[in-house]
Protein backbone atom coordinates (compact mmCIF):
# COMPACT_ATOMS: atom_id res chain seq x y z
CA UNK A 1 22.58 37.78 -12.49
CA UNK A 2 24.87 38.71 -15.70
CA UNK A 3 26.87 36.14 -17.24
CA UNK A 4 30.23 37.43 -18.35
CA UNK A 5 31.61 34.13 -20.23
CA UNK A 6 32.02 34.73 -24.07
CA UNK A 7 32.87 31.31 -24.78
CA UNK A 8 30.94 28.10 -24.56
CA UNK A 9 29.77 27.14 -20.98
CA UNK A 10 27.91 24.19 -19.79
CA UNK A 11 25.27 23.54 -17.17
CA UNK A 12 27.98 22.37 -14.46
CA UNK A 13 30.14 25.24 -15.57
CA UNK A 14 26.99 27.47 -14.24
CA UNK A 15 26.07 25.87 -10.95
CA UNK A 16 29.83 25.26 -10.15
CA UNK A 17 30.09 29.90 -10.74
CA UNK A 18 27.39 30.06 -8.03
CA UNK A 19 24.39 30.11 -10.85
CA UNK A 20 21.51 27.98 -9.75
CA UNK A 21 18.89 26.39 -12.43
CA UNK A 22 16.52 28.78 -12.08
CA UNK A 23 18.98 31.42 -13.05
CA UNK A 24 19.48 29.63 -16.08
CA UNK A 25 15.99 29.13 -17.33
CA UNK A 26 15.61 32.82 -16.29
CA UNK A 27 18.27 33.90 -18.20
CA UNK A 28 17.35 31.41 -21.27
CA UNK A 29 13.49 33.10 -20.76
CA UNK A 30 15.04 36.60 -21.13
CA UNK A 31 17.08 35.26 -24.28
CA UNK A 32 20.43 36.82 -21.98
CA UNK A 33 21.99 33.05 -23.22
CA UNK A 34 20.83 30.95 -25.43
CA UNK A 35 21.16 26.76 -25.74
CA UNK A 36 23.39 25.57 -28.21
CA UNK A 37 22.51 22.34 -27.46
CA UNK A 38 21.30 20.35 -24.01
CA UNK A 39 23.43 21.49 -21.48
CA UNK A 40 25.22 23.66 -23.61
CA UNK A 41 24.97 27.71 -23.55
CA UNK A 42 26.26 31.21 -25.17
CA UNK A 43 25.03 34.59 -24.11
CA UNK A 44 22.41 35.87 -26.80
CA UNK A 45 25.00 38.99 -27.35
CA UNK A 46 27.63 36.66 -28.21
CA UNK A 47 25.47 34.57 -30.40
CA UNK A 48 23.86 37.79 -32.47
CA UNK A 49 27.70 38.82 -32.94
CA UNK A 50 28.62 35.56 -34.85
CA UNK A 51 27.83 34.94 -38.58
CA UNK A 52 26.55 31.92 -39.52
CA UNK A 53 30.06 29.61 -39.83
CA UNK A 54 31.02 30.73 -36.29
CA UNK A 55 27.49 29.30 -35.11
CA UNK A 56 28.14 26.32 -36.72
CA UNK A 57 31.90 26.08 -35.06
CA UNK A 58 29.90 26.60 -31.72
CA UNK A 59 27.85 23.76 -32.37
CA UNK A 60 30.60 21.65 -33.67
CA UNK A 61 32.88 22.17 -30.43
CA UNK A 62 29.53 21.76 -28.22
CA UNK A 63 28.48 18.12 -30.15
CA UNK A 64 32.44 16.74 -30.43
CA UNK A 65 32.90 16.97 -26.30
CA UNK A 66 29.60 15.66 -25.77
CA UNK A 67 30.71 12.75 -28.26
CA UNK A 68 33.00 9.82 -27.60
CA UNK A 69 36.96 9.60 -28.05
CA UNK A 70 37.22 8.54 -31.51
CA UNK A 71 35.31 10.60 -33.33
CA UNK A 72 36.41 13.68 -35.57
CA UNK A 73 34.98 16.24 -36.77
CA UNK A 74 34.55 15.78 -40.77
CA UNK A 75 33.38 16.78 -43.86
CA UNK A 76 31.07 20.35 -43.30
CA UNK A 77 31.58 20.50 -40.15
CA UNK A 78 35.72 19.94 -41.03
CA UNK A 79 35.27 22.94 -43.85
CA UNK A 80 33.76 25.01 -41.00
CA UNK A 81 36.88 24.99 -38.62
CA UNK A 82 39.57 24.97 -41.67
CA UNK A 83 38.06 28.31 -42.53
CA UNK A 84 37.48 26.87 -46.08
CA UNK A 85 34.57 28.36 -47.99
CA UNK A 86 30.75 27.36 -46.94
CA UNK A 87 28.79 28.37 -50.10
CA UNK A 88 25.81 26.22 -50.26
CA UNK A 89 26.88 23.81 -47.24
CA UNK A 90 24.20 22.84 -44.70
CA UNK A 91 25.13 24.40 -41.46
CA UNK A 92 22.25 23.30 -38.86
CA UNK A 93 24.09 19.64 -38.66
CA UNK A 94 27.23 18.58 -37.02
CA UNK A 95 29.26 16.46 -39.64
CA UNK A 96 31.43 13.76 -37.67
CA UNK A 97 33.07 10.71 -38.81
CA UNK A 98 34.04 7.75 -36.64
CA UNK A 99 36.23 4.59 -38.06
CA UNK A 100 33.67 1.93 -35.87
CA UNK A 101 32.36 -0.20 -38.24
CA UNK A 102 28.80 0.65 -38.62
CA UNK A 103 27.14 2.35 -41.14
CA UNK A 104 26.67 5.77 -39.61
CA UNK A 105 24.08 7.41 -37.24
CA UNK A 106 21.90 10.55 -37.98
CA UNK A 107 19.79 12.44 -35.68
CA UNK A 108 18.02 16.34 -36.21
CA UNK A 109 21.65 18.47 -35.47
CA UNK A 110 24.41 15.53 -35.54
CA UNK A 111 25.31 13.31 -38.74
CA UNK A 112 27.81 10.46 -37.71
CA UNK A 113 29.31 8.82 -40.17
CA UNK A 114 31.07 5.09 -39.80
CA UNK A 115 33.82 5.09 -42.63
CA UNK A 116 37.53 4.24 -42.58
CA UNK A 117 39.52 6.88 -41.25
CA UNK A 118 43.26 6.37 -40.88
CA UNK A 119 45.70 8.50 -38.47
CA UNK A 120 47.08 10.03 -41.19
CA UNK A 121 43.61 11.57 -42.20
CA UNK A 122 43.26 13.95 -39.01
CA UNK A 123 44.84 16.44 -37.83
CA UNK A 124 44.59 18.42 -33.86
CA UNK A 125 43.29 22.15 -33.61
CA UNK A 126 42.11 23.42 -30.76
CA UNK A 127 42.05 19.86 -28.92
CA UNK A 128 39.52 18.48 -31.39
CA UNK A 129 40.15 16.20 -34.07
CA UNK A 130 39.52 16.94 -37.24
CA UNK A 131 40.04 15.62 -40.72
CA UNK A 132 42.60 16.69 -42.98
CA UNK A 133 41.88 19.44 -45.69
CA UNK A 134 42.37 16.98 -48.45
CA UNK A 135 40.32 14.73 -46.65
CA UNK A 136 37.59 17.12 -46.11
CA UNK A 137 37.38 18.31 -49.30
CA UNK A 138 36.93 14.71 -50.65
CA UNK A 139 34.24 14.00 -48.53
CA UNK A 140 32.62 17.31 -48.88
CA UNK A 141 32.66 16.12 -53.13
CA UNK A 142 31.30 12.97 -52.59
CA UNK A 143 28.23 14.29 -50.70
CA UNK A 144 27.28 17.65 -52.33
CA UNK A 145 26.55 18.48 -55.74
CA UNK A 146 30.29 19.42 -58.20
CA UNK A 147 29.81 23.48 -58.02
CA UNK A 148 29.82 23.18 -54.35
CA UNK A 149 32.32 20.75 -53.99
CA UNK A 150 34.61 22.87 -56.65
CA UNK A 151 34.23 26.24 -54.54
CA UNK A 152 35.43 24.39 -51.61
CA UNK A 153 38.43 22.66 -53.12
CA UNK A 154 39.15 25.84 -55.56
CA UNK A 155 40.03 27.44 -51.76
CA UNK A 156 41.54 24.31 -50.32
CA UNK A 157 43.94 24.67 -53.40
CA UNK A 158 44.23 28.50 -53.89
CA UNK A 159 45.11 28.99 -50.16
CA UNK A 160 47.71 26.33 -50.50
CA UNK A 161 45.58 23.79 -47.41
CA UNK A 162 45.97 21.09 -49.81
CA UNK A 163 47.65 19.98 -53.04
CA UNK A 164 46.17 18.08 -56.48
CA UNK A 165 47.96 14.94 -56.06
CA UNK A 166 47.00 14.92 -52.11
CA UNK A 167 43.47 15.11 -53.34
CA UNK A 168 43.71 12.64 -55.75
CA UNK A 169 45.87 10.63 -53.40
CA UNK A 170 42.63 10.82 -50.71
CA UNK A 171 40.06 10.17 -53.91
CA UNK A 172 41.69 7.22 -54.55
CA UNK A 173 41.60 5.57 -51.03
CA UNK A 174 37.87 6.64 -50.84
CA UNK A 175 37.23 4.85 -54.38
CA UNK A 176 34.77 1.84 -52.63
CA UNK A 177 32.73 4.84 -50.75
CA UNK A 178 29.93 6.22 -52.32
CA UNK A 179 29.61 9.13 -53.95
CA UNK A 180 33.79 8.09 -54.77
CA UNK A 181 32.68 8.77 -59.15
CA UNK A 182 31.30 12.13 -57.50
CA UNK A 183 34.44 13.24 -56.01
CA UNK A 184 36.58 12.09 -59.06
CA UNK A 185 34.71 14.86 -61.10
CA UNK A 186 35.03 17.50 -58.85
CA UNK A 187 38.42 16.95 -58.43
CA UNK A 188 39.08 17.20 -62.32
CA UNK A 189 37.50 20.69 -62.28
CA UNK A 190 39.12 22.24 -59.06
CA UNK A 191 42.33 24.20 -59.60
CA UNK A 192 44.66 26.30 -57.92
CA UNK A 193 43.76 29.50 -59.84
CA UNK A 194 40.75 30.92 -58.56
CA UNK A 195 40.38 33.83 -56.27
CA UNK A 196 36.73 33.71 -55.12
CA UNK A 197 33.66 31.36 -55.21
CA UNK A 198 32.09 33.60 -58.07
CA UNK A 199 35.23 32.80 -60.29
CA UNK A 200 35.13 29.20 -59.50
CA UNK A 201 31.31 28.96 -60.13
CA UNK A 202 31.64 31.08 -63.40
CA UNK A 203 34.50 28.79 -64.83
CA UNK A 204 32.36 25.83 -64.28
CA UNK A 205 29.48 27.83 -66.20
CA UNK A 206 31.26 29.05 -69.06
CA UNK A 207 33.10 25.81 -69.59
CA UNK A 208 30.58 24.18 -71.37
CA UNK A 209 31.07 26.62 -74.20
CA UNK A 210 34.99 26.90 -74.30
CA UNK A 211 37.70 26.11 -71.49
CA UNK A 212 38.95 29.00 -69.71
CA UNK A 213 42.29 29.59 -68.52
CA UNK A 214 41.83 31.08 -64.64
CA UNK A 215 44.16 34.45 -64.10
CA UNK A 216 46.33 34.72 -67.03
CA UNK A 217 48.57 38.27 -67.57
CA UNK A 218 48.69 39.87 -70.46
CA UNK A 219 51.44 42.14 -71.73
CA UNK A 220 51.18 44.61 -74.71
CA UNK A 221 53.89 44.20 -77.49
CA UNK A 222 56.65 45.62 -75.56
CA UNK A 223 56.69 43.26 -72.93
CA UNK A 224 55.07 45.59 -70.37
CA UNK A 225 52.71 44.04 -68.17
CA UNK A 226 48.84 45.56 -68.52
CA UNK A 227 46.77 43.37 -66.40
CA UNK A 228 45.88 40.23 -64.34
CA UNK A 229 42.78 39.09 -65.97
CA UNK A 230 39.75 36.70 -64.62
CA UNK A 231 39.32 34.56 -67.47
CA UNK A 232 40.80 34.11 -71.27
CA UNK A 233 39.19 32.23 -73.75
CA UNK A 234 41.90 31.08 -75.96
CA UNK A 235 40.29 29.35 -78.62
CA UNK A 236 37.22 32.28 -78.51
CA UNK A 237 39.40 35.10 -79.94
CA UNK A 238 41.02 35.22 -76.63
CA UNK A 239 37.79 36.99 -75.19
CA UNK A 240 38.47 37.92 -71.79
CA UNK A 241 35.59 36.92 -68.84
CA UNK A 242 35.37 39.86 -65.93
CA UNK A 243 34.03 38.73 -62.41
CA UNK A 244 33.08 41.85 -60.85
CA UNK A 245 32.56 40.53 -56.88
CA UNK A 246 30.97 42.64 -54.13
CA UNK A 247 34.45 43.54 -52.69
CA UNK A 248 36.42 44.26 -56.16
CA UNK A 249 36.57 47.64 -55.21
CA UNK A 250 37.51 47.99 -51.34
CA UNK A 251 37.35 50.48 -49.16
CA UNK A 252 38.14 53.45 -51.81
CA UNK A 253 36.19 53.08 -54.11
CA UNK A 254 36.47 56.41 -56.63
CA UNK A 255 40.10 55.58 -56.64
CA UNK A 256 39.40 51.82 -57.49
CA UNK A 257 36.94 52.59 -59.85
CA UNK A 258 39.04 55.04 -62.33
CA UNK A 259 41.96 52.07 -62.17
CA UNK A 260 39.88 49.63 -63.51
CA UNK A 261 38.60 52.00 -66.20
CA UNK A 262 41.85 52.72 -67.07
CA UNK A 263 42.94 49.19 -67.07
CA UNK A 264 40.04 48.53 -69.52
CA UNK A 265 40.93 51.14 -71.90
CA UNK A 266 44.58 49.77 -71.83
CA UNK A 267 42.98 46.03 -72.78
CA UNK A 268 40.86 47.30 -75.28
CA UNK A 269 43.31 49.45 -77.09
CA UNK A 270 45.00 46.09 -77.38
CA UNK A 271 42.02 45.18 -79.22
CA UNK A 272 40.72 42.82 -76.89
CA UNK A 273 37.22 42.34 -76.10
CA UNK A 274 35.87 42.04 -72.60
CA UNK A 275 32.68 40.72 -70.83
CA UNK A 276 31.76 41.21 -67.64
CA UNK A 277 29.35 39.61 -65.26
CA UNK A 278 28.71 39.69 -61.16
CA UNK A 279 27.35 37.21 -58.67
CA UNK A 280 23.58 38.42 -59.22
CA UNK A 281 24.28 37.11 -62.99
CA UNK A 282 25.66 33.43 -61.60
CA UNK A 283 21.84 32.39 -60.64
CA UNK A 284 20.75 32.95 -64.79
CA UNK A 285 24.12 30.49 -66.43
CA UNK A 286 22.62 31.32 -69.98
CA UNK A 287 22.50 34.91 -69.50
CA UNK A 288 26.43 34.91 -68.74
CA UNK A 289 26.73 32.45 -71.68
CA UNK A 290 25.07 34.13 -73.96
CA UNK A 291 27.45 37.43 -73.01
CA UNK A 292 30.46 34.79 -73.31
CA UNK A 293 28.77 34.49 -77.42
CA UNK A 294 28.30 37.70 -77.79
CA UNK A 295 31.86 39.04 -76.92
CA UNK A 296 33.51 36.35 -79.30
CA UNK A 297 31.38 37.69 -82.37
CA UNK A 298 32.50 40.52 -81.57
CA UNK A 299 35.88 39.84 -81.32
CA UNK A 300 36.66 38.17 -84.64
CA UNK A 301 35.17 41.24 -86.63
CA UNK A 302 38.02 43.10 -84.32
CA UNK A 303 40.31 40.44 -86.00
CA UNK A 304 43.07 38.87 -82.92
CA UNK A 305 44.76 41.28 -80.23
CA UNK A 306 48.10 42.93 -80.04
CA UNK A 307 50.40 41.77 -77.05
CA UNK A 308 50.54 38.08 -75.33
CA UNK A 309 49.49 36.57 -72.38
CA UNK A 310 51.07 34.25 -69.85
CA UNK A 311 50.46 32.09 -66.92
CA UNK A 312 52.22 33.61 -64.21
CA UNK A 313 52.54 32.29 -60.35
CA UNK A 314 49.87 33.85 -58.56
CA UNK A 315 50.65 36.31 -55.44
CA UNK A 316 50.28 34.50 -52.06
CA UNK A 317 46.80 34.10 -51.06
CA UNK A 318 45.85 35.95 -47.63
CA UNK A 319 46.33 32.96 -45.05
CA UNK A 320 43.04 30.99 -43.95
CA UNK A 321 42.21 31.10 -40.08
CA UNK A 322 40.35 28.27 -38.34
CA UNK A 323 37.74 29.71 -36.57
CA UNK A 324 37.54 27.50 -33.92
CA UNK A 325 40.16 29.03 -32.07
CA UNK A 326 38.01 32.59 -30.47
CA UNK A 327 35.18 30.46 -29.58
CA UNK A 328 36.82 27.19 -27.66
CA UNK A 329 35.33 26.17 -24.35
CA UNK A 330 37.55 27.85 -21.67
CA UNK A 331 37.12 28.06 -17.68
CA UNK A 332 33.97 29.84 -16.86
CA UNK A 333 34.98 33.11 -14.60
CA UNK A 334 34.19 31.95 -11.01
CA UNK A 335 32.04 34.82 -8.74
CA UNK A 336 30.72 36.04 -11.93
């Protein structure tokens, strides 16, 4: 028998269709669907389709309606269905926080977590609760290491999800948790300036030689705009710090190619000096410092750059999608 639900479907979805049990363990034997969880099921197609976030939103949505009324779904799990970046977050656990006072339950694919949570700190999407960005981002910082935790707010931020003072607003009323000196630190690196995890990771790098300044425009001596840089390195000569990402080039990419050439030429007739680096580089931090050193020796025997630079509002960032929504439970077709 073929199953022709995309979404989520339980057991008494199944037997209500006309499916027996045997049908499912046949179909489960054949890998045609595949067991989220107990009770729980996706056809194997469907599953193979998803990357790894959306498995992780199936998983959520499975564990929160199997869970009681007042739980919500929090900190990875949270990041998951804001559509917030995942680098480096553990995706084969369901994150969930409930306000009962107890100090938290953990079993192999579900962490509960038993800490204050006010009204105020959730939000609705999709039917399930689920904490607020600032919120998630907080907790998020105090559990994971700061370049993780950085990434994730860098988005929150950049994407315009959340706001500095609402994260320190939500930092401060988690100050008695642990990992609450954790989160304080991570929020004094995040800004709302960076465009991708590899410029948020690279800025936390290269700041332990010289502060950056995150997307800065420069302008030649008659005003006219040149470029939208990466990173500047004010009190390095102004060296300028080049993050070249996997998709810096889109779909064209001859025509993408000769612009940036051309926009380097136009930098370096200013007399700047630029460095680049990519996200193979970001595993070996000393190879991108030592580039950073490099650039400003050469750079003072250039002597300092024509033009100026400025800090300019950044364009709108392309709107974040929860992810939840495609995959939600919804009526399983009936004579399938």
């Amino acid at each position: 028998m073929d199953f022709d639900q995309r979404a989520l479907f339980t057991r008494a979805d199944a037997l209500a269709s006309g499916f027996t049990d045997d049908d499912l363990r046949r179909a489960r034997a054949h890998k045609s669907i595949v067991a989220i969880r107990r009770g729980w099921f996706v056809r194997g197609d469907v599953l193979a389709s998803l990357n790894s976030a959306q498995q992780h939103a199936l998983l959520a949505q499975a564990t929160y309606l199997d869970s009681g009324d007042d739980v919500v779904l929090s900190h990875v799990s949270a990041a998951v269905v804001l559509g917030l970046d995942i680098w480096n977050l553990k995706l084969d656990t369901v994150t969930m926080t409930t306000p009962r006072g107890h100090s938290g339950k953990h079993s192999r694919r579900r962490t509960l977590y038993g800490t204050e949570l006010l009204d105020s700190e959730w939000i609705s999407l999709e039917g399930m609760r689920v904490t607020r960005p600032a919120r998630t981002v907080v907790d998020v910082a105090r559990t994971y290491p700061l370049d993780v935790a950085v990434c994730l707010g860098d988005r929150a931020l950049r994407h315009g999800l959340t706001t500095i003072d609402e994260l320190a607003e939500s930092c401060n009323a988690a100050r008695h948790r642990s990992g609450a000196g954790r989160a304080r630190r991570a929020l004094g690196a995040m800004t709302a300036r960076s465009d991708s995890i590899g410029e948020s990771r690279s800025r936390l790098i290269l700041q332990k030689v010289s502060t950056p300044l995150s997307n800065q425009t420069i302008f030649d001596e008659d005003g006219r705009r040149i470029a939208r840089i990466d990173l500047m390195f004010p009190d390095m000569a102004e060296v300028i710090g080049e993050f070249d990402g996997e998709g810096k080039y889109g779909p064209q990419p001859r025509q993408a190619i000769i612009a940036e050439k051309n926009r380097h030429n136009r930098l370096a007739e200013q007399g700047r000096t630029i460095f680049r680096f990519d996200w193979h580089d970001l595993s070996t931090p000393q190879v991108i410092i030592d580039r950073l050193r490099a650039a400003h020796r050469r750079a003072v025997l250039l002597g300092p750059p024509s033009g100026r630079y400025a800090e300019l509002p950044l364009p709108s960032a392309t709107p974040l999608v929860g992810i939840c929504a495609p995959y939600r439970q919804c009526e399983f077709p009936r004579g399938a």
